[in-house]
Protein backbone atom coordinates (compact mmCIF):
# COMPACT_ATOMS: atom_id res chain seq x y z
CA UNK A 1 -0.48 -24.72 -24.07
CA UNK A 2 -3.37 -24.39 -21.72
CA UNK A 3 -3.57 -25.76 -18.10
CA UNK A 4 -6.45 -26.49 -15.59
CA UNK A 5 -6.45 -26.46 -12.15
CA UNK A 6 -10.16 -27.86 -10.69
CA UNK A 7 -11.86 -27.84 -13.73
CA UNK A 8 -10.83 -23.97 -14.43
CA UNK A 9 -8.45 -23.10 -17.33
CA UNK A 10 -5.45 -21.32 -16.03
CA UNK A 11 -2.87 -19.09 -18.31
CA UNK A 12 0.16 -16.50 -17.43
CA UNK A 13 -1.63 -14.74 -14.76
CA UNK A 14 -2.43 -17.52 -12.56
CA UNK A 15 0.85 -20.48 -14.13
CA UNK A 16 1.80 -21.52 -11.01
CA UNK A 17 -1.36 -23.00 -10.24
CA UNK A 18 0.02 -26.23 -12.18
CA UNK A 19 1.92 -27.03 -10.08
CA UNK A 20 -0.18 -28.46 -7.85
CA UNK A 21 -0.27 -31.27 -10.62
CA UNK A 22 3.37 -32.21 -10.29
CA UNK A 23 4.06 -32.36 -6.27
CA UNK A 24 2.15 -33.74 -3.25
CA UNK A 25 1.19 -31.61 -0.72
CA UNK A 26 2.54 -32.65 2.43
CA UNK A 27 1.62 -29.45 4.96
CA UNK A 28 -0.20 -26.57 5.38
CA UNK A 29 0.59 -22.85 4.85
CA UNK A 30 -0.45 -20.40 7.85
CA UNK A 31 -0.46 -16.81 7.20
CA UNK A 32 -0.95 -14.18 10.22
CA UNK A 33 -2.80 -11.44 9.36
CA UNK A 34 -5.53 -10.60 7.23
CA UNK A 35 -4.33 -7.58 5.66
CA UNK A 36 -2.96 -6.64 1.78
CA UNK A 37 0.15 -8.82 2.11
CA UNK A 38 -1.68 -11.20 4.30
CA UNK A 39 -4.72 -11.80 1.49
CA UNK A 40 -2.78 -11.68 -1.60
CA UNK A 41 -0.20 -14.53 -0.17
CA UNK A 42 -3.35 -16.85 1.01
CA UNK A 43 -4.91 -16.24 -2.41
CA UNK A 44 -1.58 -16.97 -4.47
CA UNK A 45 -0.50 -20.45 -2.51
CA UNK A 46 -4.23 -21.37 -2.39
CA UNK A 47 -4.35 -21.17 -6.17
CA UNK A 48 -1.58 -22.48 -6.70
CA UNK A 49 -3.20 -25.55 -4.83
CA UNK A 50 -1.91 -25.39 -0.93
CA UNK A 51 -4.44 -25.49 2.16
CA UNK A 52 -4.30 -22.23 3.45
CA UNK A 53 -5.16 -21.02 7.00
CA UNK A 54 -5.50 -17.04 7.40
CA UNK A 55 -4.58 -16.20 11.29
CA UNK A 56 -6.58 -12.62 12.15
CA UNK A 57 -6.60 -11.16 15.33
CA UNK A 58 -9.26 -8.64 14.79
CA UNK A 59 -12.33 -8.63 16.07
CA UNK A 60 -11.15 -10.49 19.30
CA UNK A 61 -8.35 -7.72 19.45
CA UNK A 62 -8.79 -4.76 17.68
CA UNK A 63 -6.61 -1.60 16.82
CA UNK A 64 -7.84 2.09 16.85
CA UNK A 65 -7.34 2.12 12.90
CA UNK A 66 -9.51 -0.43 11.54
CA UNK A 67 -13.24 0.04 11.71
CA UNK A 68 -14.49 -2.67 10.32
CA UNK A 69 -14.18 -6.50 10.31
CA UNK A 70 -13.17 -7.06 6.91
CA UNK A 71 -9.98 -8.63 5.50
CA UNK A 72 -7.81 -6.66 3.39
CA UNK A 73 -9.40 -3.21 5.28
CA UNK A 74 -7.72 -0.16 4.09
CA UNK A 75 -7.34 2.02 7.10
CA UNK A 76 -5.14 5.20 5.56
CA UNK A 77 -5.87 6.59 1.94
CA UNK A 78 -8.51 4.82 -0.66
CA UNK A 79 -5.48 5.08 -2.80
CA UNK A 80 -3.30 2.15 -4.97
CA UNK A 81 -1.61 5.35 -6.21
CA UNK A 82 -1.08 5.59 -9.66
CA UNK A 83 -1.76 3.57 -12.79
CA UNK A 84 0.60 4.16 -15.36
CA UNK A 85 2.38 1.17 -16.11
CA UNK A 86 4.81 2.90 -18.88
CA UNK A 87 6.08 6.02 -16.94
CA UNK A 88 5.60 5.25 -13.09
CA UNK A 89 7.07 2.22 -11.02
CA UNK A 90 3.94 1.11 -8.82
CA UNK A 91 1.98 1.49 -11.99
CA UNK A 92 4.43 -1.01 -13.00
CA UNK A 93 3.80 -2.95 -10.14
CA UNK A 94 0.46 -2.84 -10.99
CA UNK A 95 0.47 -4.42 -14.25
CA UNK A 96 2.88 -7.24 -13.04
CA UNK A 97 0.42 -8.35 -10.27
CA UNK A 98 -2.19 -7.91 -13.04
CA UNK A 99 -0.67 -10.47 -15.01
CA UNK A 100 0.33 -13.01 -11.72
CA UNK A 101 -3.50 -13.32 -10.76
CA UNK A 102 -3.30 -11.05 -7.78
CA UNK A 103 -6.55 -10.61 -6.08
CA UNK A 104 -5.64 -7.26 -4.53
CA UNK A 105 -5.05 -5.62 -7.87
CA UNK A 106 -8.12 -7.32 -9.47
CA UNK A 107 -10.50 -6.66 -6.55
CA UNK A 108 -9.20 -2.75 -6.95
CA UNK A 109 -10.11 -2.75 -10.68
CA UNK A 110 -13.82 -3.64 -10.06
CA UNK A 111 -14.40 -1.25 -7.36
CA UNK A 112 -12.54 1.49 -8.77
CA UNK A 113 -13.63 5.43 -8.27
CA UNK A 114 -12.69 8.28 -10.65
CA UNK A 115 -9.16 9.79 -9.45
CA UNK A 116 -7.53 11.00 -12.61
CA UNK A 117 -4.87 8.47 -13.46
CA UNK A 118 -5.06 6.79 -9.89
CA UNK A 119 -6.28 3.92 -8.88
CA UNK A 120 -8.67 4.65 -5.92
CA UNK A 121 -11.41 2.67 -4.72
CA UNK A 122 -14.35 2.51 -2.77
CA UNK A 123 -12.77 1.31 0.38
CA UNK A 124 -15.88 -0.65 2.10
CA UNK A 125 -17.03 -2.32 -0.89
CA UNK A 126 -13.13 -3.14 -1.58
CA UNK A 127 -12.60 -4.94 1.51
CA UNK A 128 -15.86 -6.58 1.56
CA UNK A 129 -15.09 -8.10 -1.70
CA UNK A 130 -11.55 -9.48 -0.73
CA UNK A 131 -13.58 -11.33 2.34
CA UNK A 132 -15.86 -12.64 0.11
CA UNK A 133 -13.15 -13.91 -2.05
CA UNK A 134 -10.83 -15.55 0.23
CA UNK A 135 -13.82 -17.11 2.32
CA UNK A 136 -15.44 -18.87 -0.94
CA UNK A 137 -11.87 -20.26 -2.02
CA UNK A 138 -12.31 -24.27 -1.03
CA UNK A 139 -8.38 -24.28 0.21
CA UNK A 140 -8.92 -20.75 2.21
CA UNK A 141 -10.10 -20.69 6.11
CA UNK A 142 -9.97 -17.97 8.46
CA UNK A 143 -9.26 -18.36 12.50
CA UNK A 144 -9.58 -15.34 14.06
CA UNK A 145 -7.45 -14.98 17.64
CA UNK A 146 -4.46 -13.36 18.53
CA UNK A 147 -0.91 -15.20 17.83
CA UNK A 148 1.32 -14.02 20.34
CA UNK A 149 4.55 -15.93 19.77
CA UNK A 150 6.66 -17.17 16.42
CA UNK A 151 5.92 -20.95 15.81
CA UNK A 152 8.44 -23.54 15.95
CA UNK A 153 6.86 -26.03 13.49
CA UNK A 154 5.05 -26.11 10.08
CA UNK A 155 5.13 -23.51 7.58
CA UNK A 156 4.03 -19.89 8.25
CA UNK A 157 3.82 -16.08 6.84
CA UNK A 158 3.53 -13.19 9.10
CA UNK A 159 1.97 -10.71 7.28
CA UNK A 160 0.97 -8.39 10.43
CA UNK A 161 1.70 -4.91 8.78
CA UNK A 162 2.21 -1.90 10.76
CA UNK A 163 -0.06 -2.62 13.49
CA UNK A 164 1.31 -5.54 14.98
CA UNK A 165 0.43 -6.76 18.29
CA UNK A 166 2.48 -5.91 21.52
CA UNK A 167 2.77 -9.40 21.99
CA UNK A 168 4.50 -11.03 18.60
CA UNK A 169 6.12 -7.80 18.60
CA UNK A 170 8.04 -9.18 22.23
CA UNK A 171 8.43 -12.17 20.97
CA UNK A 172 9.87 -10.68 17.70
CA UNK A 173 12.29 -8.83 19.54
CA UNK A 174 13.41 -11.93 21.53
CA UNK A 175 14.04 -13.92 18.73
CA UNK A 176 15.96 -12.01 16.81
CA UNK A 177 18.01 -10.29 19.48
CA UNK A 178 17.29 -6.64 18.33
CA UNK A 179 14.78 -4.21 18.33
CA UNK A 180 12.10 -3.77 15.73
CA UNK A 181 12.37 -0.41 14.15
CA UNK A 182 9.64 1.49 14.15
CA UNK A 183 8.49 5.19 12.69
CA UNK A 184 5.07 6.40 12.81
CA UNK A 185 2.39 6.62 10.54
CA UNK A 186 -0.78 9.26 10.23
CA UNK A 187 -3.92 9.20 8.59
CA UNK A 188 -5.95 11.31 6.95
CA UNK A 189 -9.31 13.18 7.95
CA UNK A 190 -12.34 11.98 6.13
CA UNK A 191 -15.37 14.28 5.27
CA UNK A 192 -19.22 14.63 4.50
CA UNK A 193 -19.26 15.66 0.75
CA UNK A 194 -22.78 17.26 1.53
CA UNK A 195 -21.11 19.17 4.05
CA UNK A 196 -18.55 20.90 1.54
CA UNK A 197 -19.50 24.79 0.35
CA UNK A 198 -19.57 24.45 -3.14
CA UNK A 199 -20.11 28.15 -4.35
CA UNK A 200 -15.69 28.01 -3.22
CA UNK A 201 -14.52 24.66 -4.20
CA UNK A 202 -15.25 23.05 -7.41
CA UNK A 203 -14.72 19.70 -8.93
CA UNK A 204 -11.37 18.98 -11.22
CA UNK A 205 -8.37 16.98 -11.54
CA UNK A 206 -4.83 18.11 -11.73
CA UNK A 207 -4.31 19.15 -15.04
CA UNK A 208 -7.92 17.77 -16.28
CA UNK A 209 -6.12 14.47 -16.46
CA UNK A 210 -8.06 11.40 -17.52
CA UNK A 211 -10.09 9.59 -20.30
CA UNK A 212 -13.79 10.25 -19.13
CA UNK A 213 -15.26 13.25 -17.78
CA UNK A 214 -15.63 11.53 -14.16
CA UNK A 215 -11.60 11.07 -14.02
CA UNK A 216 -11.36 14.83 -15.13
CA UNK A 217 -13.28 16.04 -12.57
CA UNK A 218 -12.06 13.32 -9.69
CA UNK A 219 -11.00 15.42 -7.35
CA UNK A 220 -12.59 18.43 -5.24
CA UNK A 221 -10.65 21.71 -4.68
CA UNK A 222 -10.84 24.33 -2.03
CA UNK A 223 -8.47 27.64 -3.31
CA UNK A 224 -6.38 29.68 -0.52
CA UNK A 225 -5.18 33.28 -0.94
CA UNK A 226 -1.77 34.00 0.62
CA UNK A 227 -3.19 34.87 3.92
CA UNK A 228 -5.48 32.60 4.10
CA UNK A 229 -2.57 30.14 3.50
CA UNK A 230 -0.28 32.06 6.31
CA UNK A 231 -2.95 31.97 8.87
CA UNK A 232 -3.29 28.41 8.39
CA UNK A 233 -0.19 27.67 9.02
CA UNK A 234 -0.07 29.53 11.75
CA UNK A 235 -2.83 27.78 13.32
CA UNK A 236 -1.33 24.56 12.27
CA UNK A 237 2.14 25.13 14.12
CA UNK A 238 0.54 25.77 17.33
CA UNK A 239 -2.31 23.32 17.38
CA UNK A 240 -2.11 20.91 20.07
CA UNK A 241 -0.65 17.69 19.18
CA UNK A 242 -0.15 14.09 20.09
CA UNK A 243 2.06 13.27 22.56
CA UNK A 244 4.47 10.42 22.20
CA UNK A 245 5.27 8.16 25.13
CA UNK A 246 8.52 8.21 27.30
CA UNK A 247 11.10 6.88 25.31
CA UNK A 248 9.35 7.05 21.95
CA UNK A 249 11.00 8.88 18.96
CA UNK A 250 9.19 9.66 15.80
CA UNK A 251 10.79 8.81 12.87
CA UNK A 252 8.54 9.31 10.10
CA UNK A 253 8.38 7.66 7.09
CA UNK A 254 8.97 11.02 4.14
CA UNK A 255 6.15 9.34 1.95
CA UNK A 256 3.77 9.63 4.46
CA UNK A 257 4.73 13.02 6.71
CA UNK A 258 2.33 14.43 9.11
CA UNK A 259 1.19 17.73 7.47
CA UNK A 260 2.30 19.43 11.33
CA UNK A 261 5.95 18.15 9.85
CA UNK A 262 5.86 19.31 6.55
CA UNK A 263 4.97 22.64 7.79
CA UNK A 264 7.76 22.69 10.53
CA UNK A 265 10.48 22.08 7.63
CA UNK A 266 8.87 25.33 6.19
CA UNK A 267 6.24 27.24 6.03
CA UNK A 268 6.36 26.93 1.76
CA UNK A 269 6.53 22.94 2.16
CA UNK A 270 2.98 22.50 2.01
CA UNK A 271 2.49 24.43 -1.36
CA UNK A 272 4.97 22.10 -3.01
CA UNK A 273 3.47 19.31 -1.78
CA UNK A 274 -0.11 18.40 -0.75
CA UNK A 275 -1.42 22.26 -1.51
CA UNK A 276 0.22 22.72 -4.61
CA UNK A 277 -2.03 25.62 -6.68
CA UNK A 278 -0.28 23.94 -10.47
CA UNK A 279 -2.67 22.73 -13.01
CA UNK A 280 -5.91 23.74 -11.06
CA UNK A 281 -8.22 26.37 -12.27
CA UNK A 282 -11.37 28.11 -10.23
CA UNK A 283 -14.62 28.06 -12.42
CA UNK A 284 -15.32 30.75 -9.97
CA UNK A 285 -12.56 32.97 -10.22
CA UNK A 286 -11.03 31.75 -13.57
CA UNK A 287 -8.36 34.93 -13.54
CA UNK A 288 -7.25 34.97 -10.47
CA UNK A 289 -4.56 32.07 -8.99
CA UNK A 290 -4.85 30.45 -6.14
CA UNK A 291 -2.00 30.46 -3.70
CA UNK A 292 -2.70 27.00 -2.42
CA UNK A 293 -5.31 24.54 -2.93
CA UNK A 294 -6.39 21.20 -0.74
CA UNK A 295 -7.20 18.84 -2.42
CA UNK A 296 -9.82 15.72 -1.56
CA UNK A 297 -10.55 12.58 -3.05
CA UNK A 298 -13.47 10.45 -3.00
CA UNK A 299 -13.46 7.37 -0.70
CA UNK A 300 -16.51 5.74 -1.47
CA UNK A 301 -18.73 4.85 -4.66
CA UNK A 302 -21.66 6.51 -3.48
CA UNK A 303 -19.80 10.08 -3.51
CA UNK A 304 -20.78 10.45 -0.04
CA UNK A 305 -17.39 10.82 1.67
CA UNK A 306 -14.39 12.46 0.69
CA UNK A 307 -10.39 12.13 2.16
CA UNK A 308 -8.16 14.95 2.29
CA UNK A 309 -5.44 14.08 0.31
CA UNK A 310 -1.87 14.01 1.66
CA UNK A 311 -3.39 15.84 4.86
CA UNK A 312 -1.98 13.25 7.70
CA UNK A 313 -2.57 14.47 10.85
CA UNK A 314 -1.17 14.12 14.10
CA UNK A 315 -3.38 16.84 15.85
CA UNK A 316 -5.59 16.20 18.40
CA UNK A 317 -9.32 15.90 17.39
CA UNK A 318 -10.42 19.27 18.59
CA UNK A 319 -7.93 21.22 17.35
CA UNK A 320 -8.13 19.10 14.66
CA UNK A 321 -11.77 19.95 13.34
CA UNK A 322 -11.42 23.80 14.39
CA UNK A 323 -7.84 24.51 11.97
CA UNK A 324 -9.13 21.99 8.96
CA UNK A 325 -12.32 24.11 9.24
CA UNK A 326 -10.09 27.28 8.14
CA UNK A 327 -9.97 26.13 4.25
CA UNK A 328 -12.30 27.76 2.87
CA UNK A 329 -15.26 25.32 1.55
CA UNK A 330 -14.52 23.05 4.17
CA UNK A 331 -15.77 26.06 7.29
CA UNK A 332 -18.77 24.14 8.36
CA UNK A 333 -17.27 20.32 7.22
CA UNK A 334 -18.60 17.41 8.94
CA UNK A 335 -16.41 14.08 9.76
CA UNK A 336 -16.43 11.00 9.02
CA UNK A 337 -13.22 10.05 10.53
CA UNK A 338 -10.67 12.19 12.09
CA UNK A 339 -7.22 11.81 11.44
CA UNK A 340 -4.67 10.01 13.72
CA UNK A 341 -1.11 8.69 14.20
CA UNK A 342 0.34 5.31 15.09
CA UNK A 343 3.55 3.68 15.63
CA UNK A 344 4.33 1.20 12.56
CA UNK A 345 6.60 -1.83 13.50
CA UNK A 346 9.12 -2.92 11.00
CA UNK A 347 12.00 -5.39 10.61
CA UNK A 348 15.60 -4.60 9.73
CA UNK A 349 15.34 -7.30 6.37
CA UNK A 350 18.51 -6.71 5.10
CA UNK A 351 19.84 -8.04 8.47
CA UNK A 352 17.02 -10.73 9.22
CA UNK A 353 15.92 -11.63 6.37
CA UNK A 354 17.48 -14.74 3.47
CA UNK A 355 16.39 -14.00 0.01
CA UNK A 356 13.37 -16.28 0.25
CA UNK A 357 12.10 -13.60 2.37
CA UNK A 358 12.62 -16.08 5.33
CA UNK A 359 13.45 -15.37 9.04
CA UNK A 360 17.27 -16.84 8.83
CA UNK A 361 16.92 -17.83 12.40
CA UNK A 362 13.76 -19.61 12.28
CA UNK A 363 13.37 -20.16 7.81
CA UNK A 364 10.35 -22.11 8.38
CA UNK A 365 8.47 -18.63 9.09
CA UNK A 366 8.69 -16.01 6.09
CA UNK A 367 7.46 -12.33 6.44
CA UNK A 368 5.22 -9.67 4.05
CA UNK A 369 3.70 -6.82 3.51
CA UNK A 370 4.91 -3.59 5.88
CA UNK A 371 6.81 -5.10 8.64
CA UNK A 372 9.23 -6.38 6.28
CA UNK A 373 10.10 -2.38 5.15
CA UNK A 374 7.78 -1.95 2.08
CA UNK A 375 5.59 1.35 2.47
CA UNK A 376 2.24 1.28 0.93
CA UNK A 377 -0.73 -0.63 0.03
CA UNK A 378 0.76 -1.86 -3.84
CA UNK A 379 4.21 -2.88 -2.43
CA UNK A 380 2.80 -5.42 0.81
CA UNK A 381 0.30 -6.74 -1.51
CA UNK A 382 3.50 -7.47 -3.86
CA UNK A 383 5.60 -9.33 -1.01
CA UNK A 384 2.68 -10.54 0.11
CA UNK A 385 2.05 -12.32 -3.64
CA UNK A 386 6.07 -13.37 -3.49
CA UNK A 387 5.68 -14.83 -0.27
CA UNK A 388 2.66 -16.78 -1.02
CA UNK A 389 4.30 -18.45 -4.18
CA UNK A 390 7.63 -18.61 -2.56
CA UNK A 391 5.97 -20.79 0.48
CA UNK A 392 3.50 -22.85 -1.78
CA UNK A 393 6.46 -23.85 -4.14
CA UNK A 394 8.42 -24.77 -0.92
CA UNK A 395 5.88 -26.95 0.48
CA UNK A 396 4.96 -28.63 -3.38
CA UNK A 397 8.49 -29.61 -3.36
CA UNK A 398 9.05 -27.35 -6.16
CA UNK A 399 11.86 -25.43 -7.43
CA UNK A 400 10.78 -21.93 -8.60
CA UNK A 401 13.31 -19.80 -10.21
CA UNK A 402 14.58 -16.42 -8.55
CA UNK A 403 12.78 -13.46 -9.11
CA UNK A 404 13.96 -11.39 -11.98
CA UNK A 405 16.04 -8.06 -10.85
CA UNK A 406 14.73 -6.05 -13.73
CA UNK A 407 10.83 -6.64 -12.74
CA UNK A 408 9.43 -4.17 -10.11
CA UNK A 409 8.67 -7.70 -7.66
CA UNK A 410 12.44 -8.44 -7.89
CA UNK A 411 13.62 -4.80 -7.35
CA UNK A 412 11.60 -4.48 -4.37
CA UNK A 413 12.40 -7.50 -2.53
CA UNK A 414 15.99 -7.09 -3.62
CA UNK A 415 16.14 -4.28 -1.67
CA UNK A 416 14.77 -5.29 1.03
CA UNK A 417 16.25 -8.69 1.58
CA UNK A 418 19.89 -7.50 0.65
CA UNK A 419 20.03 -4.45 -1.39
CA UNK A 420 20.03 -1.93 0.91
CA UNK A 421 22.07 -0.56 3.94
CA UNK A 422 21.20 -2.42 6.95
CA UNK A 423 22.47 0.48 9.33
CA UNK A 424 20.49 3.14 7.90
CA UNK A 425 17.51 0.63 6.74
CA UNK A 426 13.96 2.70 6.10
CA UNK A 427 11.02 1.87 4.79
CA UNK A 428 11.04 2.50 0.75
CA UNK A 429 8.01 2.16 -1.63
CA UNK A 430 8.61 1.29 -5.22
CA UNK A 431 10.68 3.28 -7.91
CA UNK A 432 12.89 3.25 -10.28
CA UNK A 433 15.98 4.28 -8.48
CA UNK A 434 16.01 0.62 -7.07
CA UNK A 435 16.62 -0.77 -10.76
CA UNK A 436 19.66 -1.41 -12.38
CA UNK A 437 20.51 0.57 -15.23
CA UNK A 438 19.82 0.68 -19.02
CA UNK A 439 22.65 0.77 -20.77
CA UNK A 440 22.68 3.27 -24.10
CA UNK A 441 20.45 5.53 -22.25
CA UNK A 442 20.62 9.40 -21.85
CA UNK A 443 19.93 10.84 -18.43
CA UNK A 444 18.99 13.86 -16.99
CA UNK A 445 15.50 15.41 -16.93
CA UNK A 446 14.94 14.75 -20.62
CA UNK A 447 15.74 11.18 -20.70
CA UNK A 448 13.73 10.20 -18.45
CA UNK A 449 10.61 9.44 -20.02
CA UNK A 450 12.75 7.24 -22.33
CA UNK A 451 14.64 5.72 -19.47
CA UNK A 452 11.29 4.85 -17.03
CA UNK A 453 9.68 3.56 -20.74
CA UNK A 454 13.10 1.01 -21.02
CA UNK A 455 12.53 0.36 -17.24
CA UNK A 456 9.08 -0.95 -17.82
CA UNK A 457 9.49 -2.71 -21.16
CA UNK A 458 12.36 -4.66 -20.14
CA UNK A 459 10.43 -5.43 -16.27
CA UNK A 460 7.57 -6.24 -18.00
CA UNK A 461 9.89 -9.05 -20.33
CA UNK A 462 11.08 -10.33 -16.99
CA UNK A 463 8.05 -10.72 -15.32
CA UNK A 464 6.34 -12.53 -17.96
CA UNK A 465 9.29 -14.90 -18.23
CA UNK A 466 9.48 -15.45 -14.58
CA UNK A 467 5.59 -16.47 -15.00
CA UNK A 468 6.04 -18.97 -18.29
CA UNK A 469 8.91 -20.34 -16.71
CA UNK A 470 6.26 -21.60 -13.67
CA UNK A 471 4.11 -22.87 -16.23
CA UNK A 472 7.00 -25.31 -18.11
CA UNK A 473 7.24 -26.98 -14.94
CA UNK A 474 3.90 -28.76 -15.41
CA UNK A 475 5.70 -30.70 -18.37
C-alpha cells in the first residue's frame, strides 16, 4: 500500500507521516534546543504532520563548545561511531533510524568521510545541512532566545543536551526536588593536516579495514617507541590541569575519559585503549613494532583538519600544545581547536521519567537526547526521533503502540525510563548487554558473533513491525 503526505509518497521509513490524515491537529509541538535530539524530534513530528517550533538559545547565549551557529553542531568527535548493523549495537541503531526517516542518520550518509567502518563526517558541512533542512520544512520554525523555566501549558520537548543553561537547569532542580546529576565531558584537540611530519606518520586504518582504498587508509598514525611512550606519560601526569570549582566532583562518563584519567588508572591504560599499536603497520619501518600509536581522524571533507582520536583533554591550553607536541609527527602541529572539559547535566530518568519519556510531574513536557542519560551523538538523535513521534502521536490524538524491547530504540529508552538502577543511574550508550536474551544461544567469546547476529535480526523484525504497524493506522 502506498501513502502520501503533501503530494510526496511516503513508505516504512517515514509511516507515521499518515497519520496526519486520520487526526486533527489541535496544538503545537515546542522543542528546546537545536541539537541531535533536538533536530531529529522537530523533523519526525513535523513529518509526521505537527507545527513544530525549535527553541535555540545560541547565538543570543552561547557556550564555550559550539563555534558555530548551526543546528545539529557537533562540538566533540566527527564521529556516529560505527556502521555495522549485523555485529555492533549503534550500527544497529543506525540502520533502525535509517529505516524511520531520521534526518540525522541521512544527513550523516551524504556528508560522510573515509573512517574505516565508521561513520564520520565532515562536521561543518553536516550541520549546515541539518539547518538547511529543518528551516525549508513548511511545519519547522526556529526562535532563537534563551528558555529559562519549564512551561506550564502546551506541549514541549527539552532536548538541551549536556550544555544546558544555568537557568532551566535551576528551574529543573526546583521542579523536581533533586539535583541534576552531572559528570563531565572533554573534547578532543583538532589539528592542521599540513602541519603533520609525514616522513613518521603514515596513512592506514586499523587492520586495513574497509571497501575502498580511502576507508583503508582513513586514519593517520604517529608510532611511539617505549620511551617515547614513558616520557609522555610522564609529561602527561604532571601537566597542569583544569581546575574544578568548590564543590564540584568529576564523575566522568568511562566512554568518554579524559586521556589525564586513563593514564592515572595506569600508566599501560593508554596502549589498550586510544594508543593501541594492534593491526597498524609503519611503511617506514615495516619490521619494527610500534609500542604505541595515536591515532587521528579526519574532521572535514577537504582533508584539511584532523581530530585526535580518543585524546580528550582536560589540560590547560599551554601545557596542552607543548605535551601533544611530544608524538612524534605531530612536534611542530598546528591547532585548530584545543581540547577542553565541561560539566554535562543529566536527569535521574529512571526516577523522573514515565515511559513516554515524560516529566511525571509536569507529562505535558517530555525530554531527549543527553540530559535524559543517553551518551553519544547516535543514541540523543534516537530519543530525540522517539520523542518526536511519541509527542506528534499525542497531540494527533493517536494511539501508537509501545516500542518494541528487542529493537535497539526500545532497549535504550527501556533503560533509561525504567530499566536501570535509579541509585547508581549513569549515563550508558547503546549495546547489547541492555537486550534481553536469545534463547538456544551459546555464549562465551565464541558465540558471540552468532549471538550480536540474533540480536540484530530479531531488532531489526521489531523495528520494522513497530513502523508497519504506524502505517495500518491510516486504514
Amino acid at each position: 500500500m502506498l501513502f502520501f503526505l503533501n503530494g510526496r509518497h511516503i513508505g516504512t521509513g517515514d509511516s507515521v507521516a499518515c497519520l496526519a490524515y486520520t487526526a486533527h491537529m489541535t496544538d503545537t509541538l515546542h522543542i528546546v534546543g537545536g541539537g541531535m535530539a533536538g533536530s531529529e524530534a522537530a523533523w519526525q513530528a513535523a513529518e509526521m504532520g505537527v507545527d513544530v517550533v525549535i527553541h535555540e538559545m545560541r547565538p543570543d547565549v552561547k557556550t564555550f563548545a559550539h563555534k558555530t551557529d548551526f543546528l545539529g553542531e557537533m562540538v566533540c568527535s566527527n564521529s556516529f561511531r560505527s556502521n555495522d548493523d549485523e555485529q555492533n549495537a549503534v550500527g544497529l541503531l543506525h540502520w533502525e533510524m535509517r529505516n524511520a526517516g531520521g534526518l540525522i542518520i541521512s544527513t550523516a550518509e551524504k556528508h560522510r568521510l573515509p573512517a574505516g567502518g565508521a561513520l564520520a563526517v565532515d562536521r561543518d558541512a553536516f550541520a549546515a545541512s541539518i539547518t538547511d533542512a529543518l528551516n525549508a520544512h513548511p511545519r519547522i520554525s526556529v526562535r532563537y532566545g534563551e528558555v529559562s523555566q519549564l512551561p506550564r501549558d502546551g506541549t514541549w520537548i527539552v532536548a538541551t543536551g549536556p550544555l544546558t543553561s544555568t537557568a532551566l537547569g535551576e528551574a529543573l532542580q526546583a521542579e523536581t526536588g533533586a539535583e541534576a546529576l552531572a559528570f563531565f565531558d572533554a573534547i578532543a584537540p583538532i589539528i592542521y593536516s599540513d602541519s603533520v611530519d609525514m616522513s613518521q606518520a603514515w596513512m592506514q586504518s586499523r587492520y586495513d579495514k574497509g571497501e575502498t582504498e580511502a576507508e583503508r587508509k582513513a586514519y593517520l598514525n604517529c608510532p611511539m617507541t617505549k620511551e617515547q611512550y614513558e616520557s609522555f606519560i610522564d609529561a602527561l601526569l604532571s601537566a597542569d590541569k583544569t581546575e574544578f570549582h568548590e564543590g564540584e566532583t568529576a564523575g566522568y562518563f568511562d566512554g568518554c575519559l579524559p586521556i589525564e584519567v586513563m593514564a592515572e588508572r595506569g600508566r599501560e591504560t593508554l596502549r589498550f585503549g586510544p594508543m593501541k599499536p594492534v593491526g597498524l603497520t609503519n611503511p617506514h619501518a615495516p619490521d619494527e613494532k610500534a609500542y604505541a600509536v595515536v591515532q587521528l581522524r579526519r574532521d572535514n571533507a577537504l582533508g584539511t583538519l584532523y581530530n585526535i582520536v580518543g585524546f580528550q583533554t582536560k589540560m590547560k591550553y599551554g601545557a596542552q600544545a607543548e605535551v601533544l607536541r611530544m608524538i612524534p609527527g605531530l612536534q611542530d602541529a598546528k591547532f585548530a581547536r584545543l581540547g577542553g572539559i565541561h560539566r554535562n547535566t543529566f536527569l535521574n530518568s529512571p526516577k523522573l521519567l514515565d515511559g513516554q519519556m515524560r516529566l511525571k510531574s509536569r507529562p505535558n513536557i517530555r525530554f531527549a537526547g543527553q540530559i535524559t542519560g543517553v551518551e553519544g551523538y547516535v543514541e540523543s538523535a534516537a530519543m530525540g526521533l522517539l520523542a518526536g513521534r511519541m509527542a506528534a502521536a499525542e497531540l494527533l490524538d493517536v494511539d501508537i503502540p509501545e516500542v518494541p524491547m528487542d529493537s535497539a530504540h526500545g532497549a535504550l529508552v527501556h533503560h533509561i525510563t525504567g530499566g536501570a538502577e535509579a541509585r547508581s543511574f549513569q549515563p550508558m550508550n547503546v549495546n547489547f548487554g541492555l537486550f534481553r536474551a536469545v534463547d538456544g544461544l551459546k555464549g562465551g567469546r565464541r558465540g558471540r558473533k552468532d549471538r550480536y547476529k540474533a540480536y540484530t535480526d530479531r531488532a531489526k523484525a521489531a523495528w520494522t513491525g513497530w513502523l508497519n504497524s504506524q502505517s495500518s493506522a491510516c486504514g
